[in-house]
PDB file of N, CA and C in Angstrom:
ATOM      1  N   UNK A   1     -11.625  15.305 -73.128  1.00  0.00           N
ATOM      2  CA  UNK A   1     -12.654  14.418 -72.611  1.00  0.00           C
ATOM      3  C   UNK A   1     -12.314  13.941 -71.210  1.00  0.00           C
ATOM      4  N   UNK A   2     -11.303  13.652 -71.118  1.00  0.00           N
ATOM      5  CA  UNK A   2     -10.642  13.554 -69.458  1.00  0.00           C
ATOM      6  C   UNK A   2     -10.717  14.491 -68.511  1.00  0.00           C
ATOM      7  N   UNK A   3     -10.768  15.466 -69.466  1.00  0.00           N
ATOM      8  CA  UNK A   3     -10.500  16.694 -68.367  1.00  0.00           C
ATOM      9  C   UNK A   3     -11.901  16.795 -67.327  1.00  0.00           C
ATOM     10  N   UNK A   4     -13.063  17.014 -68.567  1.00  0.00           N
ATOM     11  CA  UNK A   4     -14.510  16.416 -68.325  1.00  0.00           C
ATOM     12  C   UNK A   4     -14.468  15.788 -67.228  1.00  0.00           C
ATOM     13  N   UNK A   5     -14.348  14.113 -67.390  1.00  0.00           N
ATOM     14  CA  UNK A   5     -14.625  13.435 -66.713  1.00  0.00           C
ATOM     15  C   UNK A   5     -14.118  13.359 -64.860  1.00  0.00           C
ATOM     16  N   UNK A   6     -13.051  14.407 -65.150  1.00  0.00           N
ATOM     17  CA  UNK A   6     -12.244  14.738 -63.910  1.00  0.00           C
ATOM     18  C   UNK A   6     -12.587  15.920 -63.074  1.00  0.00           C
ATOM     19  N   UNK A   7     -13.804  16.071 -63.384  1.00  0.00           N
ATOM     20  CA  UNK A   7     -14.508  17.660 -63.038  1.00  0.00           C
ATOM     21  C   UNK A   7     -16.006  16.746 -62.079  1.00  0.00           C
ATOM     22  N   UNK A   8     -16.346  15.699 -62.813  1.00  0.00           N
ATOM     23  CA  UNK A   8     -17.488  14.947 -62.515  1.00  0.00           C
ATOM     24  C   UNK A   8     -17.057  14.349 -61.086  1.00  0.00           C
ATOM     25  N   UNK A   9     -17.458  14.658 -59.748  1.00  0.00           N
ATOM     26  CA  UNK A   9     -17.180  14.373 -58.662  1.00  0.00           C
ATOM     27  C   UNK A   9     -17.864  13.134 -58.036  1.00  0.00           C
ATOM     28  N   UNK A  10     -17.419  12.105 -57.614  1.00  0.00           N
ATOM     29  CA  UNK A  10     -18.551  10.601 -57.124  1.00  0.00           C
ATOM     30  C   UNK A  10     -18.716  10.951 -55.259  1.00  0.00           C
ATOM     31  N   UNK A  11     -19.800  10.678 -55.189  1.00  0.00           N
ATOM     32  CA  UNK A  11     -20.228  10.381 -53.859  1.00  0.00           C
ATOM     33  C   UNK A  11     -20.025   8.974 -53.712  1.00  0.00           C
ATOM     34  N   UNK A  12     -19.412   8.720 -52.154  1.00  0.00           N
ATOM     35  CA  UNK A  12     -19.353   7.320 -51.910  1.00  0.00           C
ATOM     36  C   UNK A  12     -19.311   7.406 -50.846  1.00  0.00           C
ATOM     37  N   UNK A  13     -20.077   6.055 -49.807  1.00  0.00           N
ATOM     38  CA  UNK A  13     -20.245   6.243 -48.531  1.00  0.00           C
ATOM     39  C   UNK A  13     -19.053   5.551 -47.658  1.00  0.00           C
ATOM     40  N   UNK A  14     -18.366   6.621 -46.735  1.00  0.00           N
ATOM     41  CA  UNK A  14     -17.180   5.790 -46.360  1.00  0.00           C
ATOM     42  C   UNK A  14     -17.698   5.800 -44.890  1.00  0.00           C
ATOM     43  N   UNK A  15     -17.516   4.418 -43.898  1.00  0.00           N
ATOM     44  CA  UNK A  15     -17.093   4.257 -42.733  1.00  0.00           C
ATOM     45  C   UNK A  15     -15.817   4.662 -42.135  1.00  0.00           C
ATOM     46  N   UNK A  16     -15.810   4.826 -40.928  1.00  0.00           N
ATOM     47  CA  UNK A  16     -14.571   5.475 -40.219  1.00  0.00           C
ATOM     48  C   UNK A  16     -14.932   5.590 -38.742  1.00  0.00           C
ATOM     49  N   UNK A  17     -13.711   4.353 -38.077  1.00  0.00           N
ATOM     50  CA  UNK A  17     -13.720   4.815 -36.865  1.00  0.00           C
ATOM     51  C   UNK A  17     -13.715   6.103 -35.921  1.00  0.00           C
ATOM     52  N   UNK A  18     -14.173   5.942 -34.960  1.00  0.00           N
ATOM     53  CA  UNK A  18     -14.310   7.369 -34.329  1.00  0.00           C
ATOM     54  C   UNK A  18     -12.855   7.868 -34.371  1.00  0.00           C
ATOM     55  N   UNK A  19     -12.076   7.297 -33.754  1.00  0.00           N
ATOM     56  CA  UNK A  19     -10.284   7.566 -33.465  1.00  0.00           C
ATOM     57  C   UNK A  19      -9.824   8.394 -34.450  1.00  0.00           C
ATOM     58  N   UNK A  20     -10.068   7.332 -35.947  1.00  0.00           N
ATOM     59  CA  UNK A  20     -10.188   7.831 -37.197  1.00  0.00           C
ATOM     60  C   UNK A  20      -9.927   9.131 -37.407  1.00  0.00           C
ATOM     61  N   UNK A  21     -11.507   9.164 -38.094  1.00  0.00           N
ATOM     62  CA  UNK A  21     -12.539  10.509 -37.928  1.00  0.00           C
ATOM     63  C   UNK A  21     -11.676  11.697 -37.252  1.00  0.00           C
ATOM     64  N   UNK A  22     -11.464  11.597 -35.696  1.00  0.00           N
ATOM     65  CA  UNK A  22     -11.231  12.770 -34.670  1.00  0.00           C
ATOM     66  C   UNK A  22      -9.654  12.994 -35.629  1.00  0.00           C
ATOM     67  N   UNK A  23      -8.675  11.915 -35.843  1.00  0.00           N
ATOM     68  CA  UNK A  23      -7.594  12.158 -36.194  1.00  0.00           C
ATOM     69  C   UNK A  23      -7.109  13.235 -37.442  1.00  0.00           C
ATOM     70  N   UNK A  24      -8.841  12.232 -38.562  1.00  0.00           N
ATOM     71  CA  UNK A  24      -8.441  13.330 -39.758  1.00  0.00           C
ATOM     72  C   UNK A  24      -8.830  14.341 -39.763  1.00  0.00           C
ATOM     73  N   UNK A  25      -9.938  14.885 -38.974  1.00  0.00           N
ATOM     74  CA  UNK A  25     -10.498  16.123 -38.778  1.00  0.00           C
ATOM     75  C   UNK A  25      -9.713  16.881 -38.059  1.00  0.00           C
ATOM     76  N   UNK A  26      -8.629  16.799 -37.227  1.00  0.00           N
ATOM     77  CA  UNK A  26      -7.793  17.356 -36.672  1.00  0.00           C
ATOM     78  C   UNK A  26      -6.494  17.887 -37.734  1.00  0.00           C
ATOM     79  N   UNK A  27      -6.161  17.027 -38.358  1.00  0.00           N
ATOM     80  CA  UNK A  27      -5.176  17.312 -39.604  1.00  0.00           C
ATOM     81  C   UNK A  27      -5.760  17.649 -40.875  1.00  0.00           C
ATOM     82  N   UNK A  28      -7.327  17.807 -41.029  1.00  0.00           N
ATOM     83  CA  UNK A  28      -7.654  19.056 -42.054  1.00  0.00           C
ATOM     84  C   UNK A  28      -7.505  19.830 -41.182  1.00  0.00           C
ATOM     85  N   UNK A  29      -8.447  20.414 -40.370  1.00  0.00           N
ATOM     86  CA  UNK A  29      -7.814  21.514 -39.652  1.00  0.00           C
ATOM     87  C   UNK A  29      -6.657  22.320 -39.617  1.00  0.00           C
ATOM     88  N   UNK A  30      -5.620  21.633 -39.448  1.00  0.00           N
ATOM     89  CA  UNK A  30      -4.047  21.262 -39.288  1.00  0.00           C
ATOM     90  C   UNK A  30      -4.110  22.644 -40.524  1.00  0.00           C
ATOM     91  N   UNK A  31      -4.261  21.594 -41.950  1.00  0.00           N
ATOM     92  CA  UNK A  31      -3.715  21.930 -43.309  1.00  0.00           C
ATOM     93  C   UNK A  31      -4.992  23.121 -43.835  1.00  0.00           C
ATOM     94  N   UNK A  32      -5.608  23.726 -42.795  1.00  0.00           N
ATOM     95  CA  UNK A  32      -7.076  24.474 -43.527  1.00  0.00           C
ATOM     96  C   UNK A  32      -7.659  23.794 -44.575  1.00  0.00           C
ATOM     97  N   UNK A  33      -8.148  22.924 -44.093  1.00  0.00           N
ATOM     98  CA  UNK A  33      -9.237  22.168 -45.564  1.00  0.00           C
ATOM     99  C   UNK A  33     -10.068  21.253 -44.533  1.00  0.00           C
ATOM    100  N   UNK A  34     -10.976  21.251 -45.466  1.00  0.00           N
ATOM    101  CA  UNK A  34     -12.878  20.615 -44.903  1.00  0.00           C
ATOM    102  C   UNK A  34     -11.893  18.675 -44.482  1.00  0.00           C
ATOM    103  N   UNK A  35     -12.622  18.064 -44.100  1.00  0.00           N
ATOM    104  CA  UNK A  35     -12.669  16.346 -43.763  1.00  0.00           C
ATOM    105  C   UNK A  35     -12.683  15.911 -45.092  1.00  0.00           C
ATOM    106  N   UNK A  36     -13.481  16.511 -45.683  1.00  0.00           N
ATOM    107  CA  UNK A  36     -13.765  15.711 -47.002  1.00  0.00           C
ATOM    108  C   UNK A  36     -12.405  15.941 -48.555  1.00  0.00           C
ATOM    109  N   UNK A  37     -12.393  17.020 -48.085  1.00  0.00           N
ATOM    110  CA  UNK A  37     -10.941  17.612 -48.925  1.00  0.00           C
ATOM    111  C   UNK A  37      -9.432  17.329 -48.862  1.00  0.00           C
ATOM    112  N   UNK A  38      -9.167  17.036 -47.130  1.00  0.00           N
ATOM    113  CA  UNK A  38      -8.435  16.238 -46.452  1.00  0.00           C
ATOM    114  C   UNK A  38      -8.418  14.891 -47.294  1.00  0.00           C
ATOM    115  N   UNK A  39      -9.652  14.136 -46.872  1.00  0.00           N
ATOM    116  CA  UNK A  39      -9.640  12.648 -47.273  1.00  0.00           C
ATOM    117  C   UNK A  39      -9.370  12.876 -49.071  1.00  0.00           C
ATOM    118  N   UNK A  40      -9.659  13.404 -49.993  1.00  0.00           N
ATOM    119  CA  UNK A  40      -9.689  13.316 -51.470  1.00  0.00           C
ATOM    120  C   UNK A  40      -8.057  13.839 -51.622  1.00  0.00           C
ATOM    121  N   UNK A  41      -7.283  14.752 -51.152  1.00  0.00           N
ATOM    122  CA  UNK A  41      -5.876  15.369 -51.117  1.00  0.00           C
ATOM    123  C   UNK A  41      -4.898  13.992 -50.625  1.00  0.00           C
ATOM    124  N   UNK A  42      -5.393  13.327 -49.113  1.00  0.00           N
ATOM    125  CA  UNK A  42      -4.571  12.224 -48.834  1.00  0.00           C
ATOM    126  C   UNK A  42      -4.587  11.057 -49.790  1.00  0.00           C
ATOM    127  N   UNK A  43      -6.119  10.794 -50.288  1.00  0.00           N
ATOM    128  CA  UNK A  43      -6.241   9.395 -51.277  1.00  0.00           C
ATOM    129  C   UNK A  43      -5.342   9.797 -53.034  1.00  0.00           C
ATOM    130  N   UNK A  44      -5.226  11.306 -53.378  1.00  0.00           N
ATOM    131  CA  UNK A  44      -4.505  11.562 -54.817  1.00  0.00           C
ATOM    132  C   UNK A  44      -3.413  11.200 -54.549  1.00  0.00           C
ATOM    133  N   UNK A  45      -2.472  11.916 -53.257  1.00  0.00           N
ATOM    134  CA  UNK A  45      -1.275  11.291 -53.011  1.00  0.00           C
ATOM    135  C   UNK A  45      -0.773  10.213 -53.269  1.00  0.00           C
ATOM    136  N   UNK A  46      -1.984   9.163 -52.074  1.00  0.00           N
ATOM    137  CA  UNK A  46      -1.263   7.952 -52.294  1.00  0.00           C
ATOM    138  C   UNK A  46      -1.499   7.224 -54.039  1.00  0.00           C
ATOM    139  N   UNK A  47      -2.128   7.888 -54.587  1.00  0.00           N
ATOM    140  CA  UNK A  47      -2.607   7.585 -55.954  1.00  0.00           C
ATOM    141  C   UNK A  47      -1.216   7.683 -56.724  1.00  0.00           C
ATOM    142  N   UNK A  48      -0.609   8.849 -56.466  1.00  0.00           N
ATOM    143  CA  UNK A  48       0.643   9.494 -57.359  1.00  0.00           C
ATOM    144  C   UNK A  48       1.509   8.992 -56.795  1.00  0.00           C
ATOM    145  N   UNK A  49       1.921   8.700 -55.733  1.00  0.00           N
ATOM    146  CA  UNK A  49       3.186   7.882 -55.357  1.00  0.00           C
ATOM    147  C   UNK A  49       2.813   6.417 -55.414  1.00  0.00           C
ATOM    148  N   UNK A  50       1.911   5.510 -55.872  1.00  0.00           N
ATOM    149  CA  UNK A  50       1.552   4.387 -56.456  1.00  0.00           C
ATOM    150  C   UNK A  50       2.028   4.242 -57.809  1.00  0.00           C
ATOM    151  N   UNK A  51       2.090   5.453 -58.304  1.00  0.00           N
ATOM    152  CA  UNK A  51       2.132   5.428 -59.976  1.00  0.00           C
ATOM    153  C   UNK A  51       3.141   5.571 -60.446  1.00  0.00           C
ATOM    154  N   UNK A  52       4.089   6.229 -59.530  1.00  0.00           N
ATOM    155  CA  UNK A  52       5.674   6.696 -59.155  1.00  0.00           C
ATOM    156  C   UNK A  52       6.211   5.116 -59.204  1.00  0.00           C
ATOM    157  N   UNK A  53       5.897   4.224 -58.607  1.00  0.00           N
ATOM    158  CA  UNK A  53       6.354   3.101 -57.781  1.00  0.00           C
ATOM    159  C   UNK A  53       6.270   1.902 -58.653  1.00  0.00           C
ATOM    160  N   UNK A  54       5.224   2.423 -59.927  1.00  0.00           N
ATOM    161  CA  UNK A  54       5.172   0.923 -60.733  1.00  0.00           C
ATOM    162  C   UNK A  54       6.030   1.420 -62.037  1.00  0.00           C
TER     163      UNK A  54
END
């Protein structure tokens, strides 16, 4: 049932400075992956080394 629910993808509207933006789009690039794949790969990280930490 998790597995499920982990397949189900959310849209959410994020703001982001321009600086931002140019920075992370430069480091998907970097790593070959879209802005948006970038941002979901950097936010699991910090997810798993949060979880590491408690």
């Amino acid at each position: 049932m998790a597995e499920d629910k982990d397949k189900v993808k959310k849209q959410i509207p994020l703001r982001l400075s321009s600086s931002l933006y140019d920075e992370l789009v430069r480091w998907a690039e970097d790593d070959f992956r879209s802005l948006n794949g970038q941002i979901e790969y950097l936010l699991t990280e910090a997810v798993r080394k949060r979880k590491k930490s408690i």
